[in-house]
PDB file of N, CA and C in Angstrom:
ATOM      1  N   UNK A   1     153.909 107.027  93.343  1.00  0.00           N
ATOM      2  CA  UNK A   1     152.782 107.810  92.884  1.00  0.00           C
ATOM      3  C   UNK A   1     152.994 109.263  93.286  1.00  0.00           C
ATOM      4  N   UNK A   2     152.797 110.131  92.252  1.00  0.00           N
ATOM      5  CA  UNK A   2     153.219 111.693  92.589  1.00  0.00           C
ATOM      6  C   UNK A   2     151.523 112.188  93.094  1.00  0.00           C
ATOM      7  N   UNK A   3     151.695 112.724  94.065  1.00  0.00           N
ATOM      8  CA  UNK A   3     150.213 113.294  94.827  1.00  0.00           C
ATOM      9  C   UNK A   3     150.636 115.063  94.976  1.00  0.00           C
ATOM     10  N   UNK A   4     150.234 115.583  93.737  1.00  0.00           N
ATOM     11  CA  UNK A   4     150.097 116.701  93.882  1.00  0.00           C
ATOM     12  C   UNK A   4     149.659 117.550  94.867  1.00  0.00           C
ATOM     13  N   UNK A   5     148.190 117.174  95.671  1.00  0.00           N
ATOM     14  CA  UNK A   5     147.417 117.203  96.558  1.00  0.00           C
ATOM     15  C   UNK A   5     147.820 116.512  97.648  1.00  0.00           C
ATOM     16  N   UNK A   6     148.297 117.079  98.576  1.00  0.00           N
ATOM     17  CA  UNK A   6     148.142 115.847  99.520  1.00  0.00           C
ATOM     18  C   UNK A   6     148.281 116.424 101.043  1.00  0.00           C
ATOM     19  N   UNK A   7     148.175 116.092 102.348  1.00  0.00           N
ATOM     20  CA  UNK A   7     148.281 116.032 103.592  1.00  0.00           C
ATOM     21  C   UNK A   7     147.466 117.701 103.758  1.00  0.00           C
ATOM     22  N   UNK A   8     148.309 118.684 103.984  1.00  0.00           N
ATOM     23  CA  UNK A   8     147.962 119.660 104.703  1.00  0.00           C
ATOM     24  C   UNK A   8     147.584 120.632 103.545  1.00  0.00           C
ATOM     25  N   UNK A   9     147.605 120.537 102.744  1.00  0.00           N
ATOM     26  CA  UNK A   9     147.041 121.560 101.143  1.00  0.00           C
ATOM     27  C   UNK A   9     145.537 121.089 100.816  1.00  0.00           C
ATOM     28  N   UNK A  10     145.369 119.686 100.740  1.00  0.00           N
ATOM     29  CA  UNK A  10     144.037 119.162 100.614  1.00  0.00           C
ATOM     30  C   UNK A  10     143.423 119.534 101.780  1.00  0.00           C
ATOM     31  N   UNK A  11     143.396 119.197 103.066  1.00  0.00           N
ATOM     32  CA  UNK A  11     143.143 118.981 104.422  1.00  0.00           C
ATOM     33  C   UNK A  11     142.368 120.995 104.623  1.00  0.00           C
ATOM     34  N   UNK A  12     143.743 121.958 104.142  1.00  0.00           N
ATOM     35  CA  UNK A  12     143.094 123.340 103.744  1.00  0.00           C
ATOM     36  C   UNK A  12     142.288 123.581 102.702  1.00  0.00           C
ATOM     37  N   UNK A  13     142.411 123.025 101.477  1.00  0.00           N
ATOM     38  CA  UNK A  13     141.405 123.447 100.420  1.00  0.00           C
ATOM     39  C   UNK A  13     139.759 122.721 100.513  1.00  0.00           C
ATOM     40  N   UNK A  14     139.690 121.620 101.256  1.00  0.00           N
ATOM     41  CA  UNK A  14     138.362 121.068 101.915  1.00  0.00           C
ATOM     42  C   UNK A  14     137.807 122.459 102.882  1.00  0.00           C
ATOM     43  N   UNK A  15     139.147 122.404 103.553  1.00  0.00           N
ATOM     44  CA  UNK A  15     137.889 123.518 104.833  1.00  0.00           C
ATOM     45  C   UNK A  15     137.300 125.143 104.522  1.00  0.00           C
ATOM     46  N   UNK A  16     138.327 125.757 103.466  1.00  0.00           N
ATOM     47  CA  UNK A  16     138.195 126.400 102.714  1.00  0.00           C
ATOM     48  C   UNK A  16     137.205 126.581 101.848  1.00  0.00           C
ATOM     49  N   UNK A  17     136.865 125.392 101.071  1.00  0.00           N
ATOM     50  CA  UNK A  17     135.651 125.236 100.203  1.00  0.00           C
ATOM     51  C   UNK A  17     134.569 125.327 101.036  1.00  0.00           C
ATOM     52  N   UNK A  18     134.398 124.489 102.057  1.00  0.00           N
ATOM     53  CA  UNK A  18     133.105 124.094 103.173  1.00  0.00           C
ATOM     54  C   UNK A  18     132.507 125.789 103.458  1.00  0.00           C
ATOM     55  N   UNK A  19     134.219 126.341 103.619  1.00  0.00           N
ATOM     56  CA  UNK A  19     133.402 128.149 104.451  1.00  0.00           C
ATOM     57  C   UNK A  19     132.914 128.935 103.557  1.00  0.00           C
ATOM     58  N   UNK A  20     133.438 128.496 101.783  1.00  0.00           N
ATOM     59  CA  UNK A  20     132.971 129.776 101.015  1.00  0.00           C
ATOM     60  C   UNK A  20     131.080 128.490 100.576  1.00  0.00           C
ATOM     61  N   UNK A  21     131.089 127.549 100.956  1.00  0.00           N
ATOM     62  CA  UNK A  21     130.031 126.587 100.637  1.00  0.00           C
ATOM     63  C   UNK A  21     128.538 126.922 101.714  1.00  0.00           C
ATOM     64  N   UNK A  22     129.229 127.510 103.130  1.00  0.00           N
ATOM     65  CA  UNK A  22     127.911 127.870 103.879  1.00  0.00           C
ATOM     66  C   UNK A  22     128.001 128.826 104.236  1.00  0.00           C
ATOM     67  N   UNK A  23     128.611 130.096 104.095  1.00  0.00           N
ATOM     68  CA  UNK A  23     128.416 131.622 103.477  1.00  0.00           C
ATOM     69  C   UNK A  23     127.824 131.895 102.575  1.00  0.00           C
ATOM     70  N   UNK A  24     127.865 131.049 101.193  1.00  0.00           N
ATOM     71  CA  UNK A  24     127.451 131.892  99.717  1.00  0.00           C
ATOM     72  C   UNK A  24     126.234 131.379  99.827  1.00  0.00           C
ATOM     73  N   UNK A  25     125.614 130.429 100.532  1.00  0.00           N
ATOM     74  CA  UNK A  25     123.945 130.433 100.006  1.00  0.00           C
ATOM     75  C   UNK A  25     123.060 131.600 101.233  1.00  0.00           C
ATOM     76  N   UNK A  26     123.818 131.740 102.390  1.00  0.00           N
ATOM     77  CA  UNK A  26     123.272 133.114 103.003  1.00  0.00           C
ATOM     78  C   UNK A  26     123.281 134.335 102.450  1.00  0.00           C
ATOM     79  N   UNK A  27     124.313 134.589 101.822  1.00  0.00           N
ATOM     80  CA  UNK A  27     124.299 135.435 101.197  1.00  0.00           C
ATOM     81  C   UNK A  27     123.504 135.989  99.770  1.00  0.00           C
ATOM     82  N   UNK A  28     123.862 134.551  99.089  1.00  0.00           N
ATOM     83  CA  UNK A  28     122.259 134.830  98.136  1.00  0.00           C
ATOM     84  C   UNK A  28     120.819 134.880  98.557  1.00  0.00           C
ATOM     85  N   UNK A  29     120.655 133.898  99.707  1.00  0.00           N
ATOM     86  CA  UNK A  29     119.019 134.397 100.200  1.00  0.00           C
ATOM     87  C   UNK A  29     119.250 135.684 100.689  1.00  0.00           C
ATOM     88  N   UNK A  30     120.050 136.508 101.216  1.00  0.00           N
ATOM     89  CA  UNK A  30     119.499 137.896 101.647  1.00  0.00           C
ATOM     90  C   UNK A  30     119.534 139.144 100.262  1.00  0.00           C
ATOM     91  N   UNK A  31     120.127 138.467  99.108  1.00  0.00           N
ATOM     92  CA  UNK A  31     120.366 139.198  98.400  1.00  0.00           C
ATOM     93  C   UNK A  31     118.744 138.827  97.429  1.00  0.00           C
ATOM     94  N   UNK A  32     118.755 137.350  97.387  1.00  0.00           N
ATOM     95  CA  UNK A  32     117.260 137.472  96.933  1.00  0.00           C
ATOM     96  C   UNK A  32     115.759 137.664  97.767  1.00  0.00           C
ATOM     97  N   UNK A  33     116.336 137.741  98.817  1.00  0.00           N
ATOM     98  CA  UNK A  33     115.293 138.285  99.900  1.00  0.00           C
ATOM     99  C   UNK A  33     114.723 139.987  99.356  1.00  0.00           C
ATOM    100  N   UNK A  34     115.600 140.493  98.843  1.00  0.00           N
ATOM    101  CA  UNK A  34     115.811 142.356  98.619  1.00  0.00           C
ATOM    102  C   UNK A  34     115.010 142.304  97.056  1.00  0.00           C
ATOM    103  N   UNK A  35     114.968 141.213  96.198  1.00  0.00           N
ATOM    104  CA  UNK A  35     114.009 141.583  95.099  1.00  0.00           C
ATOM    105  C   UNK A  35     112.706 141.896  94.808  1.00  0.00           C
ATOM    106  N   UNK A  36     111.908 142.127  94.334  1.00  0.00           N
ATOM    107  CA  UNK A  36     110.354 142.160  94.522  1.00  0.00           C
ATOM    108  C   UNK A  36     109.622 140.667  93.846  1.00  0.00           C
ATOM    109  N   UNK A  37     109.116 140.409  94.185  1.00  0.00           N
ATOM    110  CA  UNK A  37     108.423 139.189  94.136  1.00  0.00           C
ATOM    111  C   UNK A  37     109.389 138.112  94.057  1.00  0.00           C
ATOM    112  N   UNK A  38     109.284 136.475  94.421  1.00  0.00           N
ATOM    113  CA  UNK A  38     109.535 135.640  94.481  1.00  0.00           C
ATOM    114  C   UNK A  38     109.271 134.660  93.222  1.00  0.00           C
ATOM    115  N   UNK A  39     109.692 134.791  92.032  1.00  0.00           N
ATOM    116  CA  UNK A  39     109.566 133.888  91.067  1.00  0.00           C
ATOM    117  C   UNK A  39     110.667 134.019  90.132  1.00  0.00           C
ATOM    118  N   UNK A  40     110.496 133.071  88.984  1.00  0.00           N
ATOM    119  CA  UNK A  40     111.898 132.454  88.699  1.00  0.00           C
ATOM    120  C   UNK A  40     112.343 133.651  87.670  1.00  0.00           C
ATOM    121  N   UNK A  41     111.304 134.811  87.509  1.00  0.00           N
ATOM    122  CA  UNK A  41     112.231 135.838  86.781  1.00  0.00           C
ATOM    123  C   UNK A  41     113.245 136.277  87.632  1.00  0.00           C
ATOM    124  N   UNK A  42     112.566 136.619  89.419  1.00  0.00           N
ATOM    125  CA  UNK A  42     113.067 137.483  90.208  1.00  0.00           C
ATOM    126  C   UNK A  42     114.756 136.778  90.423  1.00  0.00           C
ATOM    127  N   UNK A  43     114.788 135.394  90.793  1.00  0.00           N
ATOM    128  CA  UNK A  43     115.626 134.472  90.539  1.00  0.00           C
ATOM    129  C   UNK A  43     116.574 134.663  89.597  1.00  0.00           C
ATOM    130  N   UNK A  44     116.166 134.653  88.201  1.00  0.00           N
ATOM    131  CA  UNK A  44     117.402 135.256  87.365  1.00  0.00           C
ATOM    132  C   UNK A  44     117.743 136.663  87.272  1.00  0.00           C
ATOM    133  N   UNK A  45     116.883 137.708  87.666  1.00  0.00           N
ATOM    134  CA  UNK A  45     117.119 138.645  87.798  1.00  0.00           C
ATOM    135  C   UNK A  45     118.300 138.777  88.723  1.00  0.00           C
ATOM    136  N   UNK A  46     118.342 138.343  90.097  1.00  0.00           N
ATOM    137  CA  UNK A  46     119.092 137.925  91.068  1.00  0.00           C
ATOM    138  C   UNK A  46     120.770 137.592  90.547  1.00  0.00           C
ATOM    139  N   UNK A  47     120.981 136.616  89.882  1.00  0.00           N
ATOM    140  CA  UNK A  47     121.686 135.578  89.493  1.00  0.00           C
ATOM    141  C   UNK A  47     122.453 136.423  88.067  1.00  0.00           C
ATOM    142  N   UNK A  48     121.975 137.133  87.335  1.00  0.00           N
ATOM    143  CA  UNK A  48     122.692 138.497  86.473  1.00  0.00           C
ATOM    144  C   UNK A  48     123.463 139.591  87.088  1.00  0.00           C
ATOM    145  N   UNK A  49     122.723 139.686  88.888  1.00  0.00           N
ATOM    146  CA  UNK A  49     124.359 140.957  88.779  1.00  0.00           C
ATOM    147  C   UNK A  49     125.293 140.017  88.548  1.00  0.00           C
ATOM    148  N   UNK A  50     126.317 141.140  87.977  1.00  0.00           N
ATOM    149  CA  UNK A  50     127.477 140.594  87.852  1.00  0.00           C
ATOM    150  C   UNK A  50     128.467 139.914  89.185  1.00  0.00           C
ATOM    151  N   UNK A  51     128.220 140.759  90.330  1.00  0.00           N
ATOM    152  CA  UNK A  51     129.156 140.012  91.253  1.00  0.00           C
ATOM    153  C   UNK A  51     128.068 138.464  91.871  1.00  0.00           C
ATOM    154  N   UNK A  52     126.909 138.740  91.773  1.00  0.00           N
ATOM    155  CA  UNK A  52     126.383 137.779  92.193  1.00  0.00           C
ATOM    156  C   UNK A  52     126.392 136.544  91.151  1.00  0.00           C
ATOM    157  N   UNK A  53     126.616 136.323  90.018  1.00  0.00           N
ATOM    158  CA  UNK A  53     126.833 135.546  89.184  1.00  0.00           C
ATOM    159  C   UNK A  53     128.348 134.965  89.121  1.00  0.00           C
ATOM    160  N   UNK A  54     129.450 135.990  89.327  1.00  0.00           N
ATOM    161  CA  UNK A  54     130.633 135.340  90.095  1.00  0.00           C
ATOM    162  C   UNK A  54     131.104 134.840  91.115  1.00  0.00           C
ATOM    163  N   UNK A  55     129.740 135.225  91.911  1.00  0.00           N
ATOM    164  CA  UNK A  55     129.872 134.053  93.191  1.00  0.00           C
ATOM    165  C   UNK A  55     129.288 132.991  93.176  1.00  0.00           C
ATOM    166  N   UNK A  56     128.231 132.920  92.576  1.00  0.00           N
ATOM    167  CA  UNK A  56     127.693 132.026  92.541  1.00  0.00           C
ATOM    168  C   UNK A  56     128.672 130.695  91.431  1.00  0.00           C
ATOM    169  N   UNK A  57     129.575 131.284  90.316  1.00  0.00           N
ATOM    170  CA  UNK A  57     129.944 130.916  89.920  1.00  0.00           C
ATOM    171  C   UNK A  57     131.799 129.426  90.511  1.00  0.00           C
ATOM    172  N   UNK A  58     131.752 130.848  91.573  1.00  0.00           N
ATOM    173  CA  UNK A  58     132.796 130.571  92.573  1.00  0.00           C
ATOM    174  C   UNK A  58     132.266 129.223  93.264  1.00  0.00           C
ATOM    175  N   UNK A  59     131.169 129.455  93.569  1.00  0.00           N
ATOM    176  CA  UNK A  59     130.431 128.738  94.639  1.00  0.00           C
ATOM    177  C   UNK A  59     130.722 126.987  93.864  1.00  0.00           C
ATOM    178  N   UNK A  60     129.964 127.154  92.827  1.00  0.00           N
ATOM    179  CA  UNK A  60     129.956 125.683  92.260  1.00  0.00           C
ATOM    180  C   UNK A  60     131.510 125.249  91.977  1.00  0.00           C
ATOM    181  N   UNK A  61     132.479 126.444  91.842  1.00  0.00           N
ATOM    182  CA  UNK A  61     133.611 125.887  91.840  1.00  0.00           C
ATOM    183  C   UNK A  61     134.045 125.089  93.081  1.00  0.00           C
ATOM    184  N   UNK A  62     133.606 125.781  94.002  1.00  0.00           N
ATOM    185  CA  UNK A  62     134.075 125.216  95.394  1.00  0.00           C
ATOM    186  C   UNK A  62     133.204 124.229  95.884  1.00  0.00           C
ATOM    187  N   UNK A  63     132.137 123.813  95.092  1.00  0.00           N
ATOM    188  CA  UNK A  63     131.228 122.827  95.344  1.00  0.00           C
ATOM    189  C   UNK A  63     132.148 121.699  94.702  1.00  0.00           C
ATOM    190  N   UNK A  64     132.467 121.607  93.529  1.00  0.00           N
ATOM    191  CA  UNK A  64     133.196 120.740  92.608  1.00  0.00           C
ATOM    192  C   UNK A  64     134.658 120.206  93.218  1.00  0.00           C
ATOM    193  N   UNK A  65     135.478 121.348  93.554  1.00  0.00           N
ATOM    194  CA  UNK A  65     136.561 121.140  94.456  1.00  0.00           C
ATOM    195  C   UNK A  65     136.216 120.277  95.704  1.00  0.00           C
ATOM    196  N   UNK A  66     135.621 120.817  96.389  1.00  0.00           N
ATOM    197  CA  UNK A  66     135.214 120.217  97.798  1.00  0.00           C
ATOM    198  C   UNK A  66     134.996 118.190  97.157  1.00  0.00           C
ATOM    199  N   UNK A  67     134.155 117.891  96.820  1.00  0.00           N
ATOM    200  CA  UNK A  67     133.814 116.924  96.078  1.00  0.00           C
ATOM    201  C   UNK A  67     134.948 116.033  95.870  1.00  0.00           C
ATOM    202  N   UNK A  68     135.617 116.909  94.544  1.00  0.00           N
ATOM    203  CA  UNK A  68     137.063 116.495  94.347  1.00  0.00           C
ATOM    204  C   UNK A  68     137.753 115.706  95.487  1.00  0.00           C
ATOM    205  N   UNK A  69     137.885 115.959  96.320  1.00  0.00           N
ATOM    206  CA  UNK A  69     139.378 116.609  97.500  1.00  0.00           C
ATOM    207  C   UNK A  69     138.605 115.537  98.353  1.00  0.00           C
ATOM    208  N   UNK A  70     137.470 115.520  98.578  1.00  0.00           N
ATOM    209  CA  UNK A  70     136.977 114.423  99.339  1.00  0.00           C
ATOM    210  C   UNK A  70     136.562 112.711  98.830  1.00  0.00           C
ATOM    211  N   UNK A  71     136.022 112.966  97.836  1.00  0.00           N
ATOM    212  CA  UNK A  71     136.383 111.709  97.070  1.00  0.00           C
ATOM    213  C   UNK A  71     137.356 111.027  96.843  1.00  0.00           C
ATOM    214  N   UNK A  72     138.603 111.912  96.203  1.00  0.00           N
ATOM    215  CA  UNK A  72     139.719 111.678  96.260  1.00  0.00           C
ATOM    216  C   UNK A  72     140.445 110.529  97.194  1.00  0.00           C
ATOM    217  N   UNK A  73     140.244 111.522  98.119  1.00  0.00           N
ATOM    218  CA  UNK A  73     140.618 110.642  99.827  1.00  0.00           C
ATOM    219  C   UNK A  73     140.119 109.410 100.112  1.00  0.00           C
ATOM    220  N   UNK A  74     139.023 109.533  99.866  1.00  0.00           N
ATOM    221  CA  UNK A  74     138.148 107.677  99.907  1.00  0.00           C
ATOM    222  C   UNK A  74     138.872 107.405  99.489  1.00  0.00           C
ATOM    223  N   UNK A  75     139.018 107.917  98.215  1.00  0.00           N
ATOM    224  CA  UNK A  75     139.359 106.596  97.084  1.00  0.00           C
ATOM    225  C   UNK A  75     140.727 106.367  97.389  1.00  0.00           C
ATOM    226  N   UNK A  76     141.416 107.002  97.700  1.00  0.00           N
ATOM    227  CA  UNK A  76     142.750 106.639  97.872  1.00  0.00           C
ATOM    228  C   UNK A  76     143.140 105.884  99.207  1.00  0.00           C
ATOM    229  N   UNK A  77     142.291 106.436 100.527  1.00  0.00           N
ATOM    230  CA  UNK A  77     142.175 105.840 101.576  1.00  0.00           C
ATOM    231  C   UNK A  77     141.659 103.968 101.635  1.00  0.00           C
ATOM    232  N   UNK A  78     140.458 104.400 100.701  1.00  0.00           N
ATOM    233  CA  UNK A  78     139.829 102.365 100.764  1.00  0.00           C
ATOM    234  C   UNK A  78     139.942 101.869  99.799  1.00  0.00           C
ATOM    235  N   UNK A  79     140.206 102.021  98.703  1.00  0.00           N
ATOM    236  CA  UNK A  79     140.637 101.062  97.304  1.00  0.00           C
ATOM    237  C   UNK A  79     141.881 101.033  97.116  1.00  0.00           C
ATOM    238  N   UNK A  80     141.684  99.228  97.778  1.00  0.00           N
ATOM    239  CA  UNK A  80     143.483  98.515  97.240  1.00  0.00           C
ATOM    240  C   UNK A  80     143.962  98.534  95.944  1.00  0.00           C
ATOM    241  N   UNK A  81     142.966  97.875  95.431  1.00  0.00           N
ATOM    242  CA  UNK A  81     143.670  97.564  93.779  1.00  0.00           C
ATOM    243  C   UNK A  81     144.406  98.956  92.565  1.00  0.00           C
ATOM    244  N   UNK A  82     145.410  99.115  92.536  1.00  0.00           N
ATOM    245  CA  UNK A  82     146.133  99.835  92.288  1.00  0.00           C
ATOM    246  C   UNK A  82     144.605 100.681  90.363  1.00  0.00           C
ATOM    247  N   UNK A  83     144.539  99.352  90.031  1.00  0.00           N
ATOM    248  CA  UNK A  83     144.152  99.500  89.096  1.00  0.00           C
ATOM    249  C   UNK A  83     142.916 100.389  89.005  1.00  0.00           C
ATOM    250  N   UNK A  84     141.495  99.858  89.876  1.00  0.00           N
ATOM    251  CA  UNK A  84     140.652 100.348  90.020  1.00  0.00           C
ATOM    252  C   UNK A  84     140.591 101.679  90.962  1.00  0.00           C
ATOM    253  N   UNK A  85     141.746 102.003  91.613  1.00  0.00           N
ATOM    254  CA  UNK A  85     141.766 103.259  92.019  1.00  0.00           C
ATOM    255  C   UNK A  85     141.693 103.990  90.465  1.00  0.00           C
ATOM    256  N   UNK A  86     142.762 104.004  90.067  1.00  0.00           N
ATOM    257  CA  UNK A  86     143.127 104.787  89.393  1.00  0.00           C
ATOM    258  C   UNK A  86     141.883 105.175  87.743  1.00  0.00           C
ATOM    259  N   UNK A  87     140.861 104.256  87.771  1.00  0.00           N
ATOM    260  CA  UNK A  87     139.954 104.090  87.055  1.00  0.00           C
ATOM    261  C   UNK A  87     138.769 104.684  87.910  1.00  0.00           C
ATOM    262  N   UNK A  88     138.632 104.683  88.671  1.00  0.00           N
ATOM    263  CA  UNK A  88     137.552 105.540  89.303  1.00  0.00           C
ATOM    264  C   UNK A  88     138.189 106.583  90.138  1.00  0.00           C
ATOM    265  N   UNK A  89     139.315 106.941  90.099  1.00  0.00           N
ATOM    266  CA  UNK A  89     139.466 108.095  89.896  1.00  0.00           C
ATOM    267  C   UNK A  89     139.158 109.314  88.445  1.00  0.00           C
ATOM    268  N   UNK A  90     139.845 108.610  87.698  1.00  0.00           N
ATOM    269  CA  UNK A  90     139.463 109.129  86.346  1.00  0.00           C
ATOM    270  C   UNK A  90     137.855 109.479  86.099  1.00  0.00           C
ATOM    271  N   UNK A  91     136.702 108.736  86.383  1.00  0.00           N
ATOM    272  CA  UNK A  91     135.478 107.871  85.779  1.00  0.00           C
ATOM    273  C   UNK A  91     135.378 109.545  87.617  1.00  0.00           C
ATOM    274  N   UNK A  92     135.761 109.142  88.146  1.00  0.00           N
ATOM    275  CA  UNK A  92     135.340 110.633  89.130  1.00  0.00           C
ATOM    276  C   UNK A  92     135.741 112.116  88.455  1.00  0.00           C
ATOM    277  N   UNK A  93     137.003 111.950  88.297  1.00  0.00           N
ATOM    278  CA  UNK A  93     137.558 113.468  87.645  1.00  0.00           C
ATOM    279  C   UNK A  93     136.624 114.066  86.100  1.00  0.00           C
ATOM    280  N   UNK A  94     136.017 112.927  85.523  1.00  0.00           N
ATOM    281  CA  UNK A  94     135.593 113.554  84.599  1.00  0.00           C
ATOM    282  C   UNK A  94     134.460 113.662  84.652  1.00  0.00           C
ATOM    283  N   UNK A  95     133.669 113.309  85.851  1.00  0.00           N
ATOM    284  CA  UNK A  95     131.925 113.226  86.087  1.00  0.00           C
ATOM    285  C   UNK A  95     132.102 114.692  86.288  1.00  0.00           C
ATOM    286  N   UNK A  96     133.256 115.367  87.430  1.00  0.00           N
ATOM    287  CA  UNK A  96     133.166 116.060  88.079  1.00  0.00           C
ATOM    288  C   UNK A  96     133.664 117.738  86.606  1.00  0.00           C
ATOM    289  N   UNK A  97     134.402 117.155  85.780  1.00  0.00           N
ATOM    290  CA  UNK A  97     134.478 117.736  84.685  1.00  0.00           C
ATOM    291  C   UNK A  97     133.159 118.213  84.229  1.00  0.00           C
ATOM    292  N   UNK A  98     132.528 117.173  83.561  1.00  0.00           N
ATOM    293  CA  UNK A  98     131.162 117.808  83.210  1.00  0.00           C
ATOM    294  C   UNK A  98     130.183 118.469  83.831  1.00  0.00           C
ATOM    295  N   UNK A  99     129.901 118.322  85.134  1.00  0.00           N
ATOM    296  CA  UNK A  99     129.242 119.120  85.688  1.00  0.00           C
ATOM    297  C   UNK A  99     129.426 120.296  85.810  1.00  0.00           C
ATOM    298  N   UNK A 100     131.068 120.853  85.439  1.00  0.00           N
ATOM    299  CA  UNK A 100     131.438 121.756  85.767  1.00  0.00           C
ATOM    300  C   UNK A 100     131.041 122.946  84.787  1.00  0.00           C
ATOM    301  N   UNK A 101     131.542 122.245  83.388  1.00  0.00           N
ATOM    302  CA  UNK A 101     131.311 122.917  82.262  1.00  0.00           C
ATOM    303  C   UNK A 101     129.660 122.758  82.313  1.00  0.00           C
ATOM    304  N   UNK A 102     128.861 122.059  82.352  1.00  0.00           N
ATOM    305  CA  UNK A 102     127.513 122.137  82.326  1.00  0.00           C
ATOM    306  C   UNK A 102     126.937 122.936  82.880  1.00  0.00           C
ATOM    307  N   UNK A 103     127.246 123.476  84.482  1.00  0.00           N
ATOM    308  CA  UNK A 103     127.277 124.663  85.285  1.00  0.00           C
ATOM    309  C   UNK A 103     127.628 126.047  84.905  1.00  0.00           C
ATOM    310  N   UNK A 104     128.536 125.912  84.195  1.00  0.00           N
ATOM    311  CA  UNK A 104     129.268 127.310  83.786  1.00  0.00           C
ATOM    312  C   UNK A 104     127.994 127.756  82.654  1.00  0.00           C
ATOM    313  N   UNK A 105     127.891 126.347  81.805  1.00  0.00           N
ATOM    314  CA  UNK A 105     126.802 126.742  80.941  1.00  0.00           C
ATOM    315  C   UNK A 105     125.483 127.333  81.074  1.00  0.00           C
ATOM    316  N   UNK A 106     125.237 127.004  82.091  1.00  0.00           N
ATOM    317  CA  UNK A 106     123.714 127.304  82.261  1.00  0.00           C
ATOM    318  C   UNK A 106     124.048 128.805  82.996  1.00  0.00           C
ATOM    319  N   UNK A 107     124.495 129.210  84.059  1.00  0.00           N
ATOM    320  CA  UNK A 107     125.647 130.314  85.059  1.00  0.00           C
ATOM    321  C   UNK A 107     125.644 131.653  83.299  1.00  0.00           C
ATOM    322  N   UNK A 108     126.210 131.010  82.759  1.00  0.00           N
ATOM    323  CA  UNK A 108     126.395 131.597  81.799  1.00  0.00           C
ATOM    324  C   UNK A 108     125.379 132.109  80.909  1.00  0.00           C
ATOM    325  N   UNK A 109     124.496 131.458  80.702  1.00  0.00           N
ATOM    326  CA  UNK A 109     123.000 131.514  79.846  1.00  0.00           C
ATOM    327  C   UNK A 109     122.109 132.318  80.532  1.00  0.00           C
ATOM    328  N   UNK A 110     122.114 132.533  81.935  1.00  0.00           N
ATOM    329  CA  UNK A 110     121.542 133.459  83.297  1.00  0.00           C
ATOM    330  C   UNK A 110     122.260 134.474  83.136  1.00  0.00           C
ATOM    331  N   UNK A 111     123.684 134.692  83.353  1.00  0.00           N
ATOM    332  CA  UNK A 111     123.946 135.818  83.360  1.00  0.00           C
ATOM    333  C   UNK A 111     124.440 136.784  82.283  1.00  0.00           C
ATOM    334  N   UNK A 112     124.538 136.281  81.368  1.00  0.00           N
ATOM    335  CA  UNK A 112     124.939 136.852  79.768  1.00  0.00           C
ATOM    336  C   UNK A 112     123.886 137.583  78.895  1.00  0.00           C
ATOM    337  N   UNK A 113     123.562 139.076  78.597  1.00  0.00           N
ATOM    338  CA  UNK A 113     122.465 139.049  77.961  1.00  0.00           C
ATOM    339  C   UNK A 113     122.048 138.130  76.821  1.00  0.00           C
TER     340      UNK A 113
END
């Protein structure tokens, strides 16, 4: 089995994800802390700058990755059957697909005039 991912690349791109995962929501509350009022215009207002919409964008990437990279590992760590790994891996990679594009979509619909 070829493991693209594996030992000390995964082991970094987990801890990696985790630091840009509990930085970027401090950083958006102080950035939406600085708007005037608290409601869901102020929210998208927020979520349109441009760098704040690429982080945030970043963010769910590294939410998705993280996910990835750890699931992964279960699955490869506790499922014997050659077969059903490799089927819920897939039935994982593509949950994790759609959310992604579904994210971008909405990310996108916020920050796009």
């Amino acid at each position: 089995m070829v493991r693209g991912l594996s030992g000390l690349g995964a082991w970094l791109l987990q801890r990696l994800s985790a630091v840009y995962l509990l930085i970027f929501p401090m950083l958006f509350a102080l950035e939406y802390s600085r708007v005037e009022g608290h409601d869901h215009a102020a929210l998208v207002a927020t979520l349109a700058r441009p760098w704040i919409g690429l982080a945030a964008g970043l963010c769910v990437f590294s939410l998705l990755t993280h996910a990835w990279v750890g699931m992964r590992d279960m699955v490869l760590d506790y499922v014997r059957p050659a077969a059903l790994r490799l089927v819920l891996l897939v039935v994982l990679g593509g949950w994790l697909l759609v959310l992604g594009f579904w994210s971008a979509w909405l990310l996108l619909g916020v920050t796009l005039p």
